[in-house]
Protein backbone atom coordinates (compact mmCIF):
# COMPACT_ATOMS: atom_id res chain seq x y z
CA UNK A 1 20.55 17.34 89.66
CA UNK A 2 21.75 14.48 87.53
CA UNK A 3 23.49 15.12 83.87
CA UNK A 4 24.39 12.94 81.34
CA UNK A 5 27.64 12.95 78.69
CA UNK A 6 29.37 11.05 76.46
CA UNK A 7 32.52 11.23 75.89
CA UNK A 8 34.08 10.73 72.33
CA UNK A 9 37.86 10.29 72.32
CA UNK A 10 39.97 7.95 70.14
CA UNK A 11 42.89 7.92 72.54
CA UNK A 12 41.72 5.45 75.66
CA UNK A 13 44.14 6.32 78.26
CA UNK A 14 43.11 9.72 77.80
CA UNK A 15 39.41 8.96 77.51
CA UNK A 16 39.85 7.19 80.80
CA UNK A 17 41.93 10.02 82.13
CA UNK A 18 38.91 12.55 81.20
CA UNK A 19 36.74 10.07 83.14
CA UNK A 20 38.19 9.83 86.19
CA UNK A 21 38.92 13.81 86.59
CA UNK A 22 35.05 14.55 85.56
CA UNK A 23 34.18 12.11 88.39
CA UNK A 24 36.16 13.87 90.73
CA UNK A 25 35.16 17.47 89.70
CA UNK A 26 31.33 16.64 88.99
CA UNK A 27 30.21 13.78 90.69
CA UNK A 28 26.36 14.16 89.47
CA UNK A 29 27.62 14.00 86.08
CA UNK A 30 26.35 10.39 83.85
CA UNK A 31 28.75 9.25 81.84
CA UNK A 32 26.61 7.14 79.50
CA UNK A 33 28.78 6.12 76.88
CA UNK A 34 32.64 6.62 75.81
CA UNK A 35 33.21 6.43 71.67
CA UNK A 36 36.62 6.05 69.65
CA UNK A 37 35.18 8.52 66.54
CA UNK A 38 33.44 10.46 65.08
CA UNK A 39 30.63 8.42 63.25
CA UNK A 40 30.28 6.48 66.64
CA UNK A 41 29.78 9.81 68.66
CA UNK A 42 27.07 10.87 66.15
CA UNK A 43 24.88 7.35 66.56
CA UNK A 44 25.64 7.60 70.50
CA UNK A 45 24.43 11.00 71.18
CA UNK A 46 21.20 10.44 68.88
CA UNK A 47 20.56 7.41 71.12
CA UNK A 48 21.15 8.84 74.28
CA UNK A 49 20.70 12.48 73.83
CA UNK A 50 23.30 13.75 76.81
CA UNK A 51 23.15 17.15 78.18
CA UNK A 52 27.05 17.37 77.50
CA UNK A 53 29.24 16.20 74.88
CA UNK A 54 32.91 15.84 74.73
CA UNK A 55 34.11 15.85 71.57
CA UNK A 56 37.81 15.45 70.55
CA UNK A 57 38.59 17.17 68.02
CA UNK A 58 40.89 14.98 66.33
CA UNK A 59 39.39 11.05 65.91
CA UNK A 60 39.44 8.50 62.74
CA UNK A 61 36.90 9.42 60.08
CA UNK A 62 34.58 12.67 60.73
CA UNK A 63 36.72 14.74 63.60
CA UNK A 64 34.90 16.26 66.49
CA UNK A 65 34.03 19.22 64.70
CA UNK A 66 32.57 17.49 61.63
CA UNK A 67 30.99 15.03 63.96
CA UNK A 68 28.77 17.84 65.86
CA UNK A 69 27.78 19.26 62.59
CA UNK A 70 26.11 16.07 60.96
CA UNK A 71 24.75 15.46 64.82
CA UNK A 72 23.36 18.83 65.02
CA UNK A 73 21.77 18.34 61.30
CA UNK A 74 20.32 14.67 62.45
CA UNK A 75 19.24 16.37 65.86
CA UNK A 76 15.47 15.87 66.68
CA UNK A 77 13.44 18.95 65.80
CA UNK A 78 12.50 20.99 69.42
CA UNK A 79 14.99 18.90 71.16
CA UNK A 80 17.25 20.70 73.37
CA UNK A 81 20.89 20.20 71.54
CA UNK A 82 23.63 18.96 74.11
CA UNK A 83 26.22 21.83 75.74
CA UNK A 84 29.55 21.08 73.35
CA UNK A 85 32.91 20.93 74.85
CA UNK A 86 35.96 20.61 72.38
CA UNK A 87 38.93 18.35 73.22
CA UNK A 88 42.48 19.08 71.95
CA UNK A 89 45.96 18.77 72.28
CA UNK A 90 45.90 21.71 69.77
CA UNK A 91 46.23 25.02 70.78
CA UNK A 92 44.81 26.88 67.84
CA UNK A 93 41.34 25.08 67.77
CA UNK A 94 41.30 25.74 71.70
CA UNK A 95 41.41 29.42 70.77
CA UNK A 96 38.82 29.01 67.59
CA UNK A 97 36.53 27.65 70.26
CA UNK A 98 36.87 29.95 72.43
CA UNK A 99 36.11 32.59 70.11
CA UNK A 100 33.27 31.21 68.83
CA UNK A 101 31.90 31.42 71.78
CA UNK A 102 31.69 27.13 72.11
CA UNK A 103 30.88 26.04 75.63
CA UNK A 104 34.43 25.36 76.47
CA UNK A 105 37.42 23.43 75.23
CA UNK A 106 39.57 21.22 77.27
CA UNK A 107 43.36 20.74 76.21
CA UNK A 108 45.04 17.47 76.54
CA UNK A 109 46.64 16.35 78.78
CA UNK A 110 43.50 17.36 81.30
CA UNK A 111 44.26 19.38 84.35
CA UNK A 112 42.19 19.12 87.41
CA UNK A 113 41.96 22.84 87.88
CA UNK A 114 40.98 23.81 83.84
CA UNK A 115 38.35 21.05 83.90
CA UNK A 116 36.53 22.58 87.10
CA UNK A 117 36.11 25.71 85.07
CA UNK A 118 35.00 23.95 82.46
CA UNK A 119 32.15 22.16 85.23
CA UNK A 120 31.46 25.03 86.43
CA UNK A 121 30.71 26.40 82.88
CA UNK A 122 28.76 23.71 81.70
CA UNK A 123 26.88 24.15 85.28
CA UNK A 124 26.19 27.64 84.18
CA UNK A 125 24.82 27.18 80.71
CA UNK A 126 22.59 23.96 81.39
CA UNK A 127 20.84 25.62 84.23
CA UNK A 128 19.84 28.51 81.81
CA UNK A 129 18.94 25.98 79.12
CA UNK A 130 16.20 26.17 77.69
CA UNK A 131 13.75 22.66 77.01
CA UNK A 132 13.36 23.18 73.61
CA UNK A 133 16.29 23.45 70.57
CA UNK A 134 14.86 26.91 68.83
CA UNK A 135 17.55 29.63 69.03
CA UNK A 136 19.95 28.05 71.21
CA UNK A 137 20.63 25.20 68.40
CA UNK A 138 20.95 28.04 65.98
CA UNK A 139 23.50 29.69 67.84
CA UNK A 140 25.47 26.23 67.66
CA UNK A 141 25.23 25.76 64.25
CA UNK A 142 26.65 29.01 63.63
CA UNK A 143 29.62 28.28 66.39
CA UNK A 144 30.28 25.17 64.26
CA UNK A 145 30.14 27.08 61.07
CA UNK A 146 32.51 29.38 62.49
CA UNK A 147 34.80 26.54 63.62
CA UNK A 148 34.93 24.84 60.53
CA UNK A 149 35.29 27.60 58.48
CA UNK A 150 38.85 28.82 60.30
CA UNK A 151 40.34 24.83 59.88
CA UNK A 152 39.76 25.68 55.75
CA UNK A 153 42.90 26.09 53.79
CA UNK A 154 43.92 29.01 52.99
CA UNK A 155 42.21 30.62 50.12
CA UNK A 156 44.26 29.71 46.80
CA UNK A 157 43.88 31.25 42.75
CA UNK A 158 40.52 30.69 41.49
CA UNK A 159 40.31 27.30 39.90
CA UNK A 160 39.47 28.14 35.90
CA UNK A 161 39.39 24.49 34.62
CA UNK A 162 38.73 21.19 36.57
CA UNK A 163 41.26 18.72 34.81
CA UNK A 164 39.98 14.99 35.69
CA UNK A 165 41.65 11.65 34.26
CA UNK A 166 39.68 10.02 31.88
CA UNK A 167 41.42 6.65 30.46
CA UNK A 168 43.92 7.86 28.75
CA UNK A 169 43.48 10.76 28.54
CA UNK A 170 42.80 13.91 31.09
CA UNK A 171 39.32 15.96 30.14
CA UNK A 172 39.25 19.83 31.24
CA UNK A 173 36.04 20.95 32.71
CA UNK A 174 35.04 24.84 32.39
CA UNK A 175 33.96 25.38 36.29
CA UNK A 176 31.38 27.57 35.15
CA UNK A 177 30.20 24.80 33.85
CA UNK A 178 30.08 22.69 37.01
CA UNK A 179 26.66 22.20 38.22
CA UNK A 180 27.87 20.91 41.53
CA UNK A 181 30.97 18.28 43.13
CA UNK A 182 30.04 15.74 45.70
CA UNK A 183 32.61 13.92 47.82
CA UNK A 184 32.24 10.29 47.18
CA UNK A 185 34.71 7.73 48.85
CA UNK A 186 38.18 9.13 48.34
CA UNK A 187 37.04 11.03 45.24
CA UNK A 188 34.75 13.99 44.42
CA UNK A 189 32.13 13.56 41.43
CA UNK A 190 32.56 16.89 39.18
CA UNK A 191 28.80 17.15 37.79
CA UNK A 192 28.53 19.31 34.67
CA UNK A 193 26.13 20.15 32.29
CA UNK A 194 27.22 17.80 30.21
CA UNK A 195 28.24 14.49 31.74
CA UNK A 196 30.74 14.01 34.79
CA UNK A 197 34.26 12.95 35.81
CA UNK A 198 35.73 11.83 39.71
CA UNK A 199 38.76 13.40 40.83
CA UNK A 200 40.92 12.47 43.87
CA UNK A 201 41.22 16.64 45.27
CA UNK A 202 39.58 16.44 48.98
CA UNK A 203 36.02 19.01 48.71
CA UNK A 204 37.71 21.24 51.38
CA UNK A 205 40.32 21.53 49.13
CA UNK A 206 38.34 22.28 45.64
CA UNK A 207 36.25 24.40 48.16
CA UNK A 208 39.42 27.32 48.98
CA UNK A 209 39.57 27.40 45.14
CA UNK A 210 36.17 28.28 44.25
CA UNK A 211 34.57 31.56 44.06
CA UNK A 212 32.28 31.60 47.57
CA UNK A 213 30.02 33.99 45.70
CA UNK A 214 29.14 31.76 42.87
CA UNK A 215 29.79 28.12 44.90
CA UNK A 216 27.81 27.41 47.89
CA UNK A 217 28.55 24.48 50.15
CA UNK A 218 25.48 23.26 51.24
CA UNK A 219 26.27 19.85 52.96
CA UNK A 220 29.39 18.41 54.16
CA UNK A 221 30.13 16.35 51.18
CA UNK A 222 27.45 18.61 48.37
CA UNK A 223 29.16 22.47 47.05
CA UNK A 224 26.84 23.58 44.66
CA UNK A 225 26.75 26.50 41.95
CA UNK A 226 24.16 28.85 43.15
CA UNK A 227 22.95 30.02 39.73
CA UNK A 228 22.22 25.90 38.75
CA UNK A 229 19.47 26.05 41.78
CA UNK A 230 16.55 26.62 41.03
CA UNK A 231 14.51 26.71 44.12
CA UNK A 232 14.85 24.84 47.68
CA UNK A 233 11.94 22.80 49.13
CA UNK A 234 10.82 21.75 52.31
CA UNK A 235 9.88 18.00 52.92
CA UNK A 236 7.42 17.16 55.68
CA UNK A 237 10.01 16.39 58.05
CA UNK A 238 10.90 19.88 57.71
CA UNK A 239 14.03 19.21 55.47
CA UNK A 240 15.68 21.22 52.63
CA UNK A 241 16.32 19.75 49.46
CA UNK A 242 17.47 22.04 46.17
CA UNK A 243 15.87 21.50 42.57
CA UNK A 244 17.74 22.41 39.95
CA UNK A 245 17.74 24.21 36.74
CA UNK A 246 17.08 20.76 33.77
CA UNK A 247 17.78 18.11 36.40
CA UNK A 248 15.78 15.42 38.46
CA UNK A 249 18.06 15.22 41.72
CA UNK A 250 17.59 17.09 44.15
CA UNK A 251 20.27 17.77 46.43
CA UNK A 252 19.89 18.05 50.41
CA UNK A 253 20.89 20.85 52.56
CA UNK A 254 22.05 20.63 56.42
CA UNK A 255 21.04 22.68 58.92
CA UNK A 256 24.48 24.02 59.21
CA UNK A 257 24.02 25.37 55.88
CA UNK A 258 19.85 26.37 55.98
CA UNK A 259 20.97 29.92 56.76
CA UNK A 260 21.84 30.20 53.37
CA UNK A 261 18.14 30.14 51.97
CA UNK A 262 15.99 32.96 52.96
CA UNK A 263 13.35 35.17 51.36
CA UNK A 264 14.69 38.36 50.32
């Protein structure tokens, strides 16, 4: 039986390197499409919808782990979600993946005799597959959660006060005050109750300051103060936006981060 993969990998000798050792190993296997990052990987497995995906984990823009997130939140509801292989030169994330439980990892540079394990894997798990996305999407969502959550910094002191530049001057921002920050270019927009400022601190990195109890990231650019929400809605294509409490936007919520919202 035929498969189908792309293959997203920034480096091209070692893109073509991948290629020629998956031809070898599994000759069946498609090889539809080969990507340089990770907002090109997203838009080429949505088109083709492969069985496999090699990701690297490292590429300009979103990374490979960031990249199946958004792809897994764009995914087509019922569809059955592509088997995920990870692609480092970096031991550590080889080991996250494996504990999560991902379908394999593959370290650079690729040897013949890891990769046919990896085939053989992949062999395993699509001829199990089910047709339809249901439970075995959810268990890749929480895989990627897992993922993503051990490349966070390390958790730091509690931020207190946001201090943002202003002008000329630098305004301090209670963050118990913050209704929610959203990453915007190279900055994050602070939004408060009253008004807002941009600061130039990455999300992840506000995000290992904030109190996970009262902060909730619920997209990959939105962390939001749980106690501003005031309830989460369902559009017709079966997406999650939040209201809040005294404001008109509503804010959207990933799959990866749906788990978060359900009746007690």
């Amino acid at each position: 039986m035929t498969f189908t993969a792309v293959i997203a990998e920034d480096e091209p000798l070692l893109a073509q390197a991948l290629r020629a050792e998956l031809a070898a190993a599994w000759p069946e296997l498609d090889v539809v499409e080969g990507v340089g990052d990770g907002a090109a990987a997203v838009r080429s497995a949505l088109q083709h919808r492969p069985d496999v995906l090699f990701f690297d984990i490292r590429m300009p823009g979103l990374g490979g782990l960031e990249a199946a997130a958004e792809l897994a939140d764009a995914w087509p509801e019922g569809a059955a979600f592509p088997a995920l292989v990870f692609v480092t030169a970096y031991d550590q994330y080889a080991l996250q993946a494996f504990e999560a439980q991902a379908v394999d990892y593959v370290l650079k540079p690729v040897q013949p005799a890891r990769l046919r394990k990896t085939v053989d894997k992949l062999r395993e798990v699509l001829a199990r597959r089910q047709p339809q996305g249901g439970p075995a999407l959810e268990a890749t969502l929480g895989q990627l959660r897992h993922l993503l959550q051990a490349g966070q910094p390390a958790p730091q002191a509690l931020l207190k006060v946001i201090q943002a530049s202003v002008g000329s001057s630098i305004r301090l921002v209670p963050v118990e005050q913050v209704v929610y920050f959203e990453a915007a270019d190279k900055y994050v927009r602070v939004v408060a109750e009253r008004g807002e400022v941009l600061v130039r601190t990455p999300l992840k990195e506000l995000l290992s300051q904030l109190d996970p109890q009262a902060f909730w990231q619920v997209h990959r650019g939105t962390v939001v103060r749980c106690t501003a929400i005031d309830s989460v809605q369902r559009d017709e294509a079966g997406k999650l936006h939040l209201a809040l409490r005294g404001r008109a936007e509503r804010l959207p919520v990933s799959r990866l981060y749906a788990h978060l919202f359900r009746a007690m």
